[in-house]
PDB file of N, CA and C in Angstrom:
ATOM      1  N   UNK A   1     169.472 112.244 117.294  1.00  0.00           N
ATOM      2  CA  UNK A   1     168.911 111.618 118.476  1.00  0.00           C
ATOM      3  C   UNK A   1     169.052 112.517 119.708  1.00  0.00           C
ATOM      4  N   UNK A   2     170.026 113.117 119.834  1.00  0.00           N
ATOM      5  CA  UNK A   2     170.413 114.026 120.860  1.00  0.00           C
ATOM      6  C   UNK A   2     169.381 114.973 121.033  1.00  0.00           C
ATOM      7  N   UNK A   3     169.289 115.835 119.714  1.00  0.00           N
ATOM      8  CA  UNK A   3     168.225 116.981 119.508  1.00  0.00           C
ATOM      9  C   UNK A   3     167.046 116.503 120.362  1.00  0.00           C
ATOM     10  N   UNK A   4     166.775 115.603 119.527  1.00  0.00           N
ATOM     11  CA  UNK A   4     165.325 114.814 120.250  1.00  0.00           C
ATOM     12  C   UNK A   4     164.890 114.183 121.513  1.00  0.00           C
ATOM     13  N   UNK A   5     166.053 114.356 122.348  1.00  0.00           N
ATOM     14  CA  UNK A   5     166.192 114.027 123.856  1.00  0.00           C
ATOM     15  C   UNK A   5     166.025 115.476 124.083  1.00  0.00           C
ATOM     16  N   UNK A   6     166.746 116.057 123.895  1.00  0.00           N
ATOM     17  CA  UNK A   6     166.580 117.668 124.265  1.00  0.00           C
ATOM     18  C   UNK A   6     165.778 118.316 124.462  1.00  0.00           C
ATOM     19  N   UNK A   7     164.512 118.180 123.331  1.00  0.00           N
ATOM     20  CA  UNK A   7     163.564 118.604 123.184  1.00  0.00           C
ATOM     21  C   UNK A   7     162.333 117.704 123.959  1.00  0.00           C
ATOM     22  N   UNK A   8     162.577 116.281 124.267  1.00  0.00           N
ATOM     23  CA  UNK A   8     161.561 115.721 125.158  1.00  0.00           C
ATOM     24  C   UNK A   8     161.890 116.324 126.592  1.00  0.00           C
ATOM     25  N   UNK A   9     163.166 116.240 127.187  1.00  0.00           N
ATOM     26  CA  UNK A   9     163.323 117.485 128.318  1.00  0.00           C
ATOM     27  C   UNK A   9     162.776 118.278 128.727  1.00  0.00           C
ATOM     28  N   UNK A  10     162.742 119.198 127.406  1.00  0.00           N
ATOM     29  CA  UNK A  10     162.099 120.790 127.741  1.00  0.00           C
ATOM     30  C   UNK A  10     160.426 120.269 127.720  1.00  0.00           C
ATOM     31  N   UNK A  11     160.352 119.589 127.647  1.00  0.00           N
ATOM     32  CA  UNK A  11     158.270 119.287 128.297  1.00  0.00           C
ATOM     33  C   UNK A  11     157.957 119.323 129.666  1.00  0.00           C
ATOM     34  N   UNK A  12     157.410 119.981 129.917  1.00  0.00           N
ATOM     35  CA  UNK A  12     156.638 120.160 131.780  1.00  0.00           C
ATOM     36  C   UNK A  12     155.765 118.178 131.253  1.00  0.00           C
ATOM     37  N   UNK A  13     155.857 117.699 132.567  1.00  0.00           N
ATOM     38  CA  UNK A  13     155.520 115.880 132.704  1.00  0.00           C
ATOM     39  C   UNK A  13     154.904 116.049 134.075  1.00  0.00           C
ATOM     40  N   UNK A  14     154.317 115.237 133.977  1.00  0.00           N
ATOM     41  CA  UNK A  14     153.589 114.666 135.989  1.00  0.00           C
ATOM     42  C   UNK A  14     152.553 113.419 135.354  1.00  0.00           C
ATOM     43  N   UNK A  15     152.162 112.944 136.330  1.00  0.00           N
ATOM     44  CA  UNK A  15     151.490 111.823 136.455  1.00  0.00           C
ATOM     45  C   UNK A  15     150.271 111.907 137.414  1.00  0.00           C
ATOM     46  N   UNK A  16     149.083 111.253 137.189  1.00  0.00           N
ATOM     47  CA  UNK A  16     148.269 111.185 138.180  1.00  0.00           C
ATOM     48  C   UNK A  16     147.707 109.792 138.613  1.00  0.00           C
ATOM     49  N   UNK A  17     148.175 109.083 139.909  1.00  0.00           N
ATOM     50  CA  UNK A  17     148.029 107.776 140.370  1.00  0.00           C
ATOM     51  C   UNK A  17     146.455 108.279 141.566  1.00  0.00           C
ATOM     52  N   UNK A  18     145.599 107.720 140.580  1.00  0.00           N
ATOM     53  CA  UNK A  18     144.367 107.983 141.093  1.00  0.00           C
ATOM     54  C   UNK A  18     143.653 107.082 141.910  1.00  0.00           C
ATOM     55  N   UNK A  19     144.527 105.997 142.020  1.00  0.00           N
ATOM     56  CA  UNK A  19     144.468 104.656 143.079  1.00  0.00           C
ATOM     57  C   UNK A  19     144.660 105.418 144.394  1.00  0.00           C
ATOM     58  N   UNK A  20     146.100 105.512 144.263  1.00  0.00           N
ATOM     59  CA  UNK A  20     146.767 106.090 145.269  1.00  0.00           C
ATOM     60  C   UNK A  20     146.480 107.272 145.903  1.00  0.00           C
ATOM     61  N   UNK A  21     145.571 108.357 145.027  1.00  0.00           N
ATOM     62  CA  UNK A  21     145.740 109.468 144.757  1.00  0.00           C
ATOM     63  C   UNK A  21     146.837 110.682 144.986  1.00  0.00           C
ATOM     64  N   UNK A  22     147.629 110.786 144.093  1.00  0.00           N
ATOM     65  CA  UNK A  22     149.580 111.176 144.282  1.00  0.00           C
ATOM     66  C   UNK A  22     149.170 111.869 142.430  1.00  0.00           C
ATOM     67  N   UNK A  23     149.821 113.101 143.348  1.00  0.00           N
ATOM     68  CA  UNK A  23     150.005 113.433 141.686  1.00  0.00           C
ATOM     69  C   UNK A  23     151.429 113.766 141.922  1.00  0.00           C
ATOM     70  N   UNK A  24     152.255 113.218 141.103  1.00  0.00           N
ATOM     71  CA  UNK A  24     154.075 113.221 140.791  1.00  0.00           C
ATOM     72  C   UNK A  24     154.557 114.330 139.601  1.00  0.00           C
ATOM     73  N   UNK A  25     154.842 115.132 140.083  1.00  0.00           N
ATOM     74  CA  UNK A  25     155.291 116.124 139.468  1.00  0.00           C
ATOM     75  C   UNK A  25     156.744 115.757 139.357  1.00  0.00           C
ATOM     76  N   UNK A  26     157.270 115.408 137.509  1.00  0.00           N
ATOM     77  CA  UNK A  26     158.360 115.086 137.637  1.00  0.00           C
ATOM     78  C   UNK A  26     159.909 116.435 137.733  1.00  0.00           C
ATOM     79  N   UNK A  27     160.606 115.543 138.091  1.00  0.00           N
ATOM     80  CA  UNK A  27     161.809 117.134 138.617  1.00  0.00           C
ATOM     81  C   UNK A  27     162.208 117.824 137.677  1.00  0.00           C
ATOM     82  N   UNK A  28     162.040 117.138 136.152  1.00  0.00           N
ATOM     83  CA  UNK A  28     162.489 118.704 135.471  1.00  0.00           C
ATOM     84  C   UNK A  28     161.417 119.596 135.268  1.00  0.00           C
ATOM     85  N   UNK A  29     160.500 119.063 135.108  1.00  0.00           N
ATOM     86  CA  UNK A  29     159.128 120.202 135.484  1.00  0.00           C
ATOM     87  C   UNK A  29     159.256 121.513 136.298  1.00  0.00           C
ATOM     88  N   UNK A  30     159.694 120.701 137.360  1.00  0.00           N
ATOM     89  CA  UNK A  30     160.181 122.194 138.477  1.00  0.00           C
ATOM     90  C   UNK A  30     161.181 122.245 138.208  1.00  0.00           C
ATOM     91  N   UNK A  31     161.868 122.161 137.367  1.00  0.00           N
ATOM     92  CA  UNK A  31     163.708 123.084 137.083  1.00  0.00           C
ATOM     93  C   UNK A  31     162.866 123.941 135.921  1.00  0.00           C
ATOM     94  N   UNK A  32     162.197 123.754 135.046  1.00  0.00           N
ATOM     95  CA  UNK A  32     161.532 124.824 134.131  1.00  0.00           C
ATOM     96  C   UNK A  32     160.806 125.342 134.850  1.00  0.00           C
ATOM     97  N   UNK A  33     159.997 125.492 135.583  1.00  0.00           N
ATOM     98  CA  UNK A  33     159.570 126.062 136.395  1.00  0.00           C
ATOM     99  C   UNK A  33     160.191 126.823 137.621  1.00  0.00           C
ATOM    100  N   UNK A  34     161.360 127.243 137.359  1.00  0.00           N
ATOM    101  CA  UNK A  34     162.499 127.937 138.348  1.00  0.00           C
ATOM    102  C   UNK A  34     162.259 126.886 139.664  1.00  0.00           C
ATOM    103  N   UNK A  35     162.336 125.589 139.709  1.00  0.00           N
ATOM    104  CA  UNK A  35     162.275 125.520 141.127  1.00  0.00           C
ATOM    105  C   UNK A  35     161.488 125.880 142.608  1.00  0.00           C
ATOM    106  N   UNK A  36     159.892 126.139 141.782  1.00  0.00           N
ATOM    107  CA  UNK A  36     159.064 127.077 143.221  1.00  0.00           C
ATOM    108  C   UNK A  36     159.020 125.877 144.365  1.00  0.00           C
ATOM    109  N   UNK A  37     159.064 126.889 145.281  1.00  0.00           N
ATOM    110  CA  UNK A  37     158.981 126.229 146.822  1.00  0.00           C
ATOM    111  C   UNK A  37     157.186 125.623 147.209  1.00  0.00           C
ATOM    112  N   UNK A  38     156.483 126.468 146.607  1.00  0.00           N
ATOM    113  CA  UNK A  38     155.125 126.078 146.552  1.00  0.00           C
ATOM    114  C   UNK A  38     154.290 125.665 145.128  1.00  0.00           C
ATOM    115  N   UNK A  39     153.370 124.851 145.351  1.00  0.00           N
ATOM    116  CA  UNK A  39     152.678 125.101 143.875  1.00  0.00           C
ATOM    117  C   UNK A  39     150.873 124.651 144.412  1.00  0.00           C
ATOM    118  N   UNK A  40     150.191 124.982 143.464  1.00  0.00           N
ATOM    119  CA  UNK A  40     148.712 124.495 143.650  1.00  0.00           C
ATOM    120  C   UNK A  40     148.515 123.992 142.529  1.00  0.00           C
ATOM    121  N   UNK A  41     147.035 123.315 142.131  1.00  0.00           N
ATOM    122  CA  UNK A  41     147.133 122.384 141.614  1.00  0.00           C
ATOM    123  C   UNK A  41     145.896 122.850 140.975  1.00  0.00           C
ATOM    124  N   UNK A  42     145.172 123.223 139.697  1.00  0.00           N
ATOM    125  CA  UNK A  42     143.845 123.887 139.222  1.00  0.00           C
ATOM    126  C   UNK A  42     143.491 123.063 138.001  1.00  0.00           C
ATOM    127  N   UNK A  43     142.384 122.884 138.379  1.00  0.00           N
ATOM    128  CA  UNK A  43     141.530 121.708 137.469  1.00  0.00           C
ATOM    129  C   UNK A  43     140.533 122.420 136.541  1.00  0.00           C
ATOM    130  N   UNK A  44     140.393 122.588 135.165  1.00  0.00           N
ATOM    131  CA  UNK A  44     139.465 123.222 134.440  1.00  0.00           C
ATOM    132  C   UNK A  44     138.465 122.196 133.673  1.00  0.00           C
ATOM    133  N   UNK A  45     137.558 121.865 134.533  1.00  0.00           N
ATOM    134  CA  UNK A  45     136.968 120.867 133.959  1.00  0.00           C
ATOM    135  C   UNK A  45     136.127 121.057 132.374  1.00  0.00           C
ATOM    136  N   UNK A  46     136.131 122.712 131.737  1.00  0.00           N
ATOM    137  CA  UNK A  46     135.491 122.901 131.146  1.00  0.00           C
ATOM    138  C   UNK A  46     136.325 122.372 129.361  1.00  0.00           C
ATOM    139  N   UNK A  47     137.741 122.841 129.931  1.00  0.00           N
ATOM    140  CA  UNK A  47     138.532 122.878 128.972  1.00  0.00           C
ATOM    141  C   UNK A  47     139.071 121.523 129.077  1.00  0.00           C
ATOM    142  N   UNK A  48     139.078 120.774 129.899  1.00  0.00           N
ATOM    143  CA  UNK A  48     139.838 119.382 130.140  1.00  0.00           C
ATOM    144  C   UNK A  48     141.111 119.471 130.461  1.00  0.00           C
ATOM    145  N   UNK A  49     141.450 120.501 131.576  1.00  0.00           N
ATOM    146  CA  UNK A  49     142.581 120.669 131.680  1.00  0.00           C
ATOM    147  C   UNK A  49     143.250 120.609 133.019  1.00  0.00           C
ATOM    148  N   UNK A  50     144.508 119.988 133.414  1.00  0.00           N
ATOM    149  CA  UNK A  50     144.852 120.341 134.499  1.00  0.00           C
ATOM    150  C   UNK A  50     146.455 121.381 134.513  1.00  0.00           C
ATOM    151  N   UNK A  51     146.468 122.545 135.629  1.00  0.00           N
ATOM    152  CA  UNK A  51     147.880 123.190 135.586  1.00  0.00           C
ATOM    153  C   UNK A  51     148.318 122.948 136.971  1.00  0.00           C
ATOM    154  N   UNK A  52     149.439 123.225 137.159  1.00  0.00           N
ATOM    155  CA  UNK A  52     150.609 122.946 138.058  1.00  0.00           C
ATOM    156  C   UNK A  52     151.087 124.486 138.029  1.00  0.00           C
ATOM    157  N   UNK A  53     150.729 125.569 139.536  1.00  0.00           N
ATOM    158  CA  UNK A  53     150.992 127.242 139.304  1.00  0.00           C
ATOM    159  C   UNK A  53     152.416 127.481 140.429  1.00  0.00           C
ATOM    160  N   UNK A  54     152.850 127.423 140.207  1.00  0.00           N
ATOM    161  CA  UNK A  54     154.124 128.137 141.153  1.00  0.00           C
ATOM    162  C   UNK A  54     153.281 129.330 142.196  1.00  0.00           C
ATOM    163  N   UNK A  55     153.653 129.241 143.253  1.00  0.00           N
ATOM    164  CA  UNK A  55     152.547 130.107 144.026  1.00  0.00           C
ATOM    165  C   UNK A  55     153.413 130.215 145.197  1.00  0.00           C
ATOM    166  N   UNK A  56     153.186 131.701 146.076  1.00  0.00           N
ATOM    167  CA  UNK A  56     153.245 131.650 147.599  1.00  0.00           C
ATOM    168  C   UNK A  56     153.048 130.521 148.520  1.00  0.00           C
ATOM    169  N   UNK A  57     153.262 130.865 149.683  1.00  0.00           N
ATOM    170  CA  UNK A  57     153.139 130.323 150.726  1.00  0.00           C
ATOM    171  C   UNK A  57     152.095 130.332 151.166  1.00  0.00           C
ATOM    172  N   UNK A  58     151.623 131.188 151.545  1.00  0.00           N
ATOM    173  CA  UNK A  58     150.267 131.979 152.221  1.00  0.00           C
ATOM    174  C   UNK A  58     149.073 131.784 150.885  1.00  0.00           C
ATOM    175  N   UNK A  59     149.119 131.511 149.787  1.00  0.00           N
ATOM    176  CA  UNK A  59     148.499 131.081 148.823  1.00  0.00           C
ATOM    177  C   UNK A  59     147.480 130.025 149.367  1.00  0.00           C
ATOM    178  N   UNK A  60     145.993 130.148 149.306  1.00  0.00           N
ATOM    179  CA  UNK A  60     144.768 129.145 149.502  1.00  0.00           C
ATOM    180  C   UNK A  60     145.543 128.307 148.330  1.00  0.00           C
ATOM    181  N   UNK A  61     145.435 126.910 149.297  1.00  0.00           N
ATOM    182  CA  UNK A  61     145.365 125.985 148.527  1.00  0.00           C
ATOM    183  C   UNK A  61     146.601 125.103 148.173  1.00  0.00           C
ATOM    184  N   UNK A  62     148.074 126.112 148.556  1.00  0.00           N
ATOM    185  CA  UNK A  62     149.391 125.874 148.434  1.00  0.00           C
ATOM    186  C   UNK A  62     149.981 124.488 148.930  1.00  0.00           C
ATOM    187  N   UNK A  63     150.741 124.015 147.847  1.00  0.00           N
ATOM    188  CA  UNK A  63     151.560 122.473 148.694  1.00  0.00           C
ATOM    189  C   UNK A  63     152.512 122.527 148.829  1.00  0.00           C
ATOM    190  N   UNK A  64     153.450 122.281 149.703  1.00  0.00           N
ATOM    191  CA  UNK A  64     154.914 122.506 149.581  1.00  0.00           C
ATOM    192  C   UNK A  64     155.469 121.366 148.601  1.00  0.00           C
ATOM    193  N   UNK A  65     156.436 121.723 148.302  1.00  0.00           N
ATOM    194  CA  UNK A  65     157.190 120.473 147.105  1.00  0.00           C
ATOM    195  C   UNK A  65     158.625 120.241 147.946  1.00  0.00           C
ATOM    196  N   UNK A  66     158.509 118.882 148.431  1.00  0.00           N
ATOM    197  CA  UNK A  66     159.345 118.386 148.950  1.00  0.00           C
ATOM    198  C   UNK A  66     160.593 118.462 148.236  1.00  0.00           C
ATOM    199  N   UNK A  67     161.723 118.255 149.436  1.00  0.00           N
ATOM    200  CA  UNK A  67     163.283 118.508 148.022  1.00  0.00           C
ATOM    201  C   UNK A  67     163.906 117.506 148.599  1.00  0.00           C
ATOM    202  N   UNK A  68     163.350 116.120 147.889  1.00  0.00           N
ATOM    203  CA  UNK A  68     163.213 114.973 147.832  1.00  0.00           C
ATOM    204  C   UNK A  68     163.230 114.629 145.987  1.00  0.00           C
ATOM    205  N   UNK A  69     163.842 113.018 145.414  1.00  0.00           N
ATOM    206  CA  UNK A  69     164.279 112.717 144.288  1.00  0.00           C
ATOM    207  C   UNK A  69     162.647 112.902 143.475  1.00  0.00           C
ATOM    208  N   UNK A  70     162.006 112.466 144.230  1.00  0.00           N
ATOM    209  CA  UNK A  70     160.273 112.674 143.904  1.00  0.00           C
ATOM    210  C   UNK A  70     159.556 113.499 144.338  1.00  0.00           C
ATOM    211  N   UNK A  71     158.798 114.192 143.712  1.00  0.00           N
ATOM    212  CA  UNK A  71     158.182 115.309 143.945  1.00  0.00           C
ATOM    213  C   UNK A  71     156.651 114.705 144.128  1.00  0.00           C
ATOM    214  N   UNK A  72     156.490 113.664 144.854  1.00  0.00           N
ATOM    215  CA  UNK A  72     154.665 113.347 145.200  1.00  0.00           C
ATOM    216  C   UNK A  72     154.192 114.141 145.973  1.00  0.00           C
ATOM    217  N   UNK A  73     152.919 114.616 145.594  1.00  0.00           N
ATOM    218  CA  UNK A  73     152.239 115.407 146.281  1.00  0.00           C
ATOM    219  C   UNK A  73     150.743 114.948 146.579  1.00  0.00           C
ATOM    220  N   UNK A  74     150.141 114.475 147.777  1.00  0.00           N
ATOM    221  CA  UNK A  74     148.860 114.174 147.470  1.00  0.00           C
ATOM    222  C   UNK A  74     148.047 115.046 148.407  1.00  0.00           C
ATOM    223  N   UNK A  75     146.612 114.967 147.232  1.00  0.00           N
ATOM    224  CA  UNK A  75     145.020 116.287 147.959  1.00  0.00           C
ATOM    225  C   UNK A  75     144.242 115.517 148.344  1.00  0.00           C
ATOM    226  N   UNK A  76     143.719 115.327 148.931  1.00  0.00           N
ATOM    227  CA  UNK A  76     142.449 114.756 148.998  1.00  0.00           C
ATOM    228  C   UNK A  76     141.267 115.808 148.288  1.00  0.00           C
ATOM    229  N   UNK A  77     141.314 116.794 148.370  1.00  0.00           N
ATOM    230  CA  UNK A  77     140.531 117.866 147.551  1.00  0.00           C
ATOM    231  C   UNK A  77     140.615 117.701 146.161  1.00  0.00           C
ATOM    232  N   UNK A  78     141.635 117.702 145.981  1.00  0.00           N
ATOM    233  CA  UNK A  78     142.358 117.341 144.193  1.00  0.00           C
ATOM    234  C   UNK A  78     140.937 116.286 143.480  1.00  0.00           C
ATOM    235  N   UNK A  79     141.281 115.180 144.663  1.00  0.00           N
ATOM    236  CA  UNK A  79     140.789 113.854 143.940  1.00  0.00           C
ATOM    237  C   UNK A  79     139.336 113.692 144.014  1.00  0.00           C
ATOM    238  N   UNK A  80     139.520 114.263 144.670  1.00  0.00           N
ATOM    239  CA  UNK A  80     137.447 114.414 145.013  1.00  0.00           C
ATOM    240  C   UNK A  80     136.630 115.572 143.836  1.00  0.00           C
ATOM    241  N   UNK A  81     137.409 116.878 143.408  1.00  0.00           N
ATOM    242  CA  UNK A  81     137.549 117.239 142.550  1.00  0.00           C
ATOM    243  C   UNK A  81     137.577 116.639 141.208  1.00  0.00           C
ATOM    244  N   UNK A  82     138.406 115.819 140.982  1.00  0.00           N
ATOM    245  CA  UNK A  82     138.828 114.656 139.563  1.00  0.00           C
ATOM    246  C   UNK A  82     137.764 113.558 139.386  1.00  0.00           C
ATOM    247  N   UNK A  83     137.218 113.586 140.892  1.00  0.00           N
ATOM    248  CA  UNK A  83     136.137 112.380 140.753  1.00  0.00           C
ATOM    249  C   UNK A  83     134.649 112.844 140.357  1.00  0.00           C
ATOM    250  N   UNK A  84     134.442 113.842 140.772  1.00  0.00           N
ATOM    251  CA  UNK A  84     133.641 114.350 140.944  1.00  0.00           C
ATOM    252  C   UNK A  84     133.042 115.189 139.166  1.00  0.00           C
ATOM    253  N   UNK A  85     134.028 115.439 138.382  1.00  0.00           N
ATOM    254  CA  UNK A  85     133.879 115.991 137.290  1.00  0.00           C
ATOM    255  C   UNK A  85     133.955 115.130 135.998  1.00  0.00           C
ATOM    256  N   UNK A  86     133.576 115.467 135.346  1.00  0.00           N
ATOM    257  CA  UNK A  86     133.138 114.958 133.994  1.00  0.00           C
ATOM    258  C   UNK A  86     134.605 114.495 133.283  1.00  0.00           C
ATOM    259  N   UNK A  87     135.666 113.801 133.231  1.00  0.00           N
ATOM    260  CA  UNK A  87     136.742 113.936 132.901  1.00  0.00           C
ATOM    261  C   UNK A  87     137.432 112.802 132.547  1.00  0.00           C
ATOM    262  N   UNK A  88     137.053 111.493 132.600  1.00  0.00           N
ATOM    263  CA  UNK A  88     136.761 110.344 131.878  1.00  0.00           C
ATOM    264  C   UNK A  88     138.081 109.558 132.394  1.00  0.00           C
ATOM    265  N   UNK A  89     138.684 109.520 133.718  1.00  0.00           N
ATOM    266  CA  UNK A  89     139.672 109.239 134.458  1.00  0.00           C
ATOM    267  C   UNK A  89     139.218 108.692 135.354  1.00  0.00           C
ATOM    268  N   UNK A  90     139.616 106.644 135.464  1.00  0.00           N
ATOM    269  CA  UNK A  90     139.122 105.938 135.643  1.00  0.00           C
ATOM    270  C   UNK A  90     139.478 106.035 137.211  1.00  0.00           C
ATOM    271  N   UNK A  91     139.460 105.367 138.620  1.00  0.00           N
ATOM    272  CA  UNK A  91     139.542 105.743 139.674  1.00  0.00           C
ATOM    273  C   UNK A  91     140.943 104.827 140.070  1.00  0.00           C
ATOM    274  N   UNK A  92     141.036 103.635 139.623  1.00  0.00           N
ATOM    275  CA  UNK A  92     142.012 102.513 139.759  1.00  0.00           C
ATOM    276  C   UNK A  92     143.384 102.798 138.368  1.00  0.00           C
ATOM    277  N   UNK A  93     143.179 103.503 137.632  1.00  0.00           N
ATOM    278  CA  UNK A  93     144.660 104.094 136.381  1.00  0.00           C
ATOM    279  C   UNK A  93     145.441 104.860 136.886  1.00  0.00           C
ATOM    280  N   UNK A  94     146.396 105.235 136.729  1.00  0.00           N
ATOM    281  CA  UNK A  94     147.390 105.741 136.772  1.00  0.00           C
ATOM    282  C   UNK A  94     147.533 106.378 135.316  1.00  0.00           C
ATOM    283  N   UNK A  95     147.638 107.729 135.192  1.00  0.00           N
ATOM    284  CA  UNK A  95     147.775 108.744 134.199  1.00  0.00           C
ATOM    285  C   UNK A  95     149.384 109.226 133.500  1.00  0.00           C
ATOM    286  N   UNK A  96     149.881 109.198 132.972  1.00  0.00           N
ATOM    287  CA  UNK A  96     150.930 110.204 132.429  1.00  0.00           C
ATOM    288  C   UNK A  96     150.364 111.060 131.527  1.00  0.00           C
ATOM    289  N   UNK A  97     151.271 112.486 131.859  1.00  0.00           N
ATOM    290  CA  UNK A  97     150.749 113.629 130.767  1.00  0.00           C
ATOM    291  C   UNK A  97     151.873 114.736 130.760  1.00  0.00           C
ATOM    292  N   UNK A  98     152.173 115.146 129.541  1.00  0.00           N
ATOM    293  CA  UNK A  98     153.253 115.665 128.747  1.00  0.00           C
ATOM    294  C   UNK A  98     152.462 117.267 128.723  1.00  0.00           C
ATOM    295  N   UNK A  99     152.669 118.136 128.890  1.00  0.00           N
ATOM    296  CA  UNK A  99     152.299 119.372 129.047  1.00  0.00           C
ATOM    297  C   UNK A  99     153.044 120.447 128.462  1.00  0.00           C
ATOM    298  N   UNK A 100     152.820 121.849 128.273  1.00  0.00           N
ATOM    299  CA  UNK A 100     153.332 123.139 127.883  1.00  0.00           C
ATOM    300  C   UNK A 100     153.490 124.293 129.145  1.00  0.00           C
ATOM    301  N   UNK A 101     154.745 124.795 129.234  1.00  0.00           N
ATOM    302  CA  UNK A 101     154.965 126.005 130.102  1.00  0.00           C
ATOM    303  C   UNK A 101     154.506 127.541 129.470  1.00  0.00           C
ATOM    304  N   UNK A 102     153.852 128.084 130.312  1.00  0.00           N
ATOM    305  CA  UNK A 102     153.490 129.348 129.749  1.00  0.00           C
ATOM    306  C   UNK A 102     153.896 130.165 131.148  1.00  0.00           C
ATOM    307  N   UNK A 103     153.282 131.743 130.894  1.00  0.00           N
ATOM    308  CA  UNK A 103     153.456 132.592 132.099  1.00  0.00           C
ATOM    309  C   UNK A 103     154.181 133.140 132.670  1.00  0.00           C
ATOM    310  N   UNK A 104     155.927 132.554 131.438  1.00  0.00           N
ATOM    311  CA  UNK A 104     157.160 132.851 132.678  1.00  0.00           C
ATOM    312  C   UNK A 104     157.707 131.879 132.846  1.00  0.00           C
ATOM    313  N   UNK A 105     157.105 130.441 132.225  1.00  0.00           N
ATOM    314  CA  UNK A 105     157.225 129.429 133.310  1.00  0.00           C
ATOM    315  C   UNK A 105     156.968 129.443 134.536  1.00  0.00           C
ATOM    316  N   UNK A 106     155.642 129.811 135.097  1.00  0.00           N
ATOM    317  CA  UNK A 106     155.580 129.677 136.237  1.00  0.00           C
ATOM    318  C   UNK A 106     154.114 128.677 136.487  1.00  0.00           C
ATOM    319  N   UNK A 107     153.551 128.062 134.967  1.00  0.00           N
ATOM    320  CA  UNK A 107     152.576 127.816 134.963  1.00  0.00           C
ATOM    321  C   UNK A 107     152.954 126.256 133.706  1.00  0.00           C
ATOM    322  N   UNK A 108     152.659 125.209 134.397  1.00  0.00           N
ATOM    323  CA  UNK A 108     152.516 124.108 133.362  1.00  0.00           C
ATOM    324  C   UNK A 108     150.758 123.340 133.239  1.00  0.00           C
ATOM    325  N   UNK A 109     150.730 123.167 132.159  1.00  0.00           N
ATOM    326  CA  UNK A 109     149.487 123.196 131.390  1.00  0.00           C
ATOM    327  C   UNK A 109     149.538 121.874 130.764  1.00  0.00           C
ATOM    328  N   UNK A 110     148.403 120.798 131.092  1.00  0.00           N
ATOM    329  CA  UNK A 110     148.885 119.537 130.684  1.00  0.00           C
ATOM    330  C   UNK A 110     146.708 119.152 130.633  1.00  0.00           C
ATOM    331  N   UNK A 111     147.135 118.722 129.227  1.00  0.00           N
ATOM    332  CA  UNK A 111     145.320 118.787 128.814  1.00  0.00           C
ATOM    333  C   UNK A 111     145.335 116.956 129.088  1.00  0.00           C
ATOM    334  N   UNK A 112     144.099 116.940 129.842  1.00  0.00           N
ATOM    335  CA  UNK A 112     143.863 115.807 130.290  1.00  0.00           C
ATOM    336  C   UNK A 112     143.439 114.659 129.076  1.00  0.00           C
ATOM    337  N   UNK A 113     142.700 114.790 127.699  1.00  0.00           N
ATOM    338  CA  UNK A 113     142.735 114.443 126.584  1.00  0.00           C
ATOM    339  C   UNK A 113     144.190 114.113 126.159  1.00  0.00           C
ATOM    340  N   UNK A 114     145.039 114.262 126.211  1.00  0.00           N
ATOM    341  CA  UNK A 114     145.998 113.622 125.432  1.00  0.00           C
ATOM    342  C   UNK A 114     147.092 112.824 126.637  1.00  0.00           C
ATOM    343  N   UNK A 115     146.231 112.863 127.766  1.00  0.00           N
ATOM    344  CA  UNK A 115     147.215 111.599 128.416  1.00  0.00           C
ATOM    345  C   UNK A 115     147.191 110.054 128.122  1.00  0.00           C
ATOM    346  N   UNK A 116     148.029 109.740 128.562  1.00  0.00           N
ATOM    347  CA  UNK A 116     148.318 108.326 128.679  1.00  0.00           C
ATOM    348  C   UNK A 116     148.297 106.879 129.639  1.00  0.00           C
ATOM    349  N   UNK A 117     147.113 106.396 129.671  1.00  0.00           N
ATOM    350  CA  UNK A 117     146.959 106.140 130.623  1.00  0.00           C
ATOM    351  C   UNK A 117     148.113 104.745 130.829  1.00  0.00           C
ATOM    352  N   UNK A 118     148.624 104.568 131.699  1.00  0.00           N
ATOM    353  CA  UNK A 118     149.905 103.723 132.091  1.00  0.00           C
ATOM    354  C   UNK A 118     149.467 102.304 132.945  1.00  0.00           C
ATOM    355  N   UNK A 119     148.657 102.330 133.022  1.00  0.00           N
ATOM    356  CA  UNK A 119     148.394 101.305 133.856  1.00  0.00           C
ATOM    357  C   UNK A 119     146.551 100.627 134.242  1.00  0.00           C
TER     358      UNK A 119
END
């Protein structure tokens, strides 16, 4: 059982409350992700995918990540983006999605097909 906590851990997680529009990047996400001070937020509508990039400051597009118990972050660009594309994410759900670190970890990768919608 232990193992298997362990290993749900090591998953990059966030959520997308598309009511609200808040995407919650949960905190161990950014502990695998060394902790960046910034991140942006890139939508591949082709692949069905959304990533979470560790990035500069001075970076187009950059959000700061509060160092706060919750990491909410909301775009208005994001969501207009999400709405706007082919991606089958209802406007009033709330999303969870379990993702893969690549890059270094500096990059989490969470395919919009295998979320969960929560609500």
């Amino acid at each position: 059982m232990k193992k298997e906590r362990v290993l749900y851990q090591m998953k990059a997680m966030m959520s997308l409350d598309m009511k609200k529009r808040r995407v919650r990047i949960h905190r161990q996400t950014l502990h695998l992700m060394n902790d960046p001070e910034y991140v942006y937020i890139w939508v591949n509508p082709e692949d069905k995918e959304i990533a979470i990039c560790s990035c500069e400051e001075r970076s187009k597009d950059a959000l700061k990540v509060p160092n706060s118990k919750n990491c909410d972050l909301y775009s208005s660009d994001l969501f207009f983006t999400l709405k706007n594309t082919d991606l089958g994410l209802a406007e009033d759900k709330t999303y969870r999605f379990q993702g893969q670190l690549s890059k270094g970890n500096k990059v989490a990768r969470f395919n919009i097909k295998e979320s969960v919608c929560s609500i």
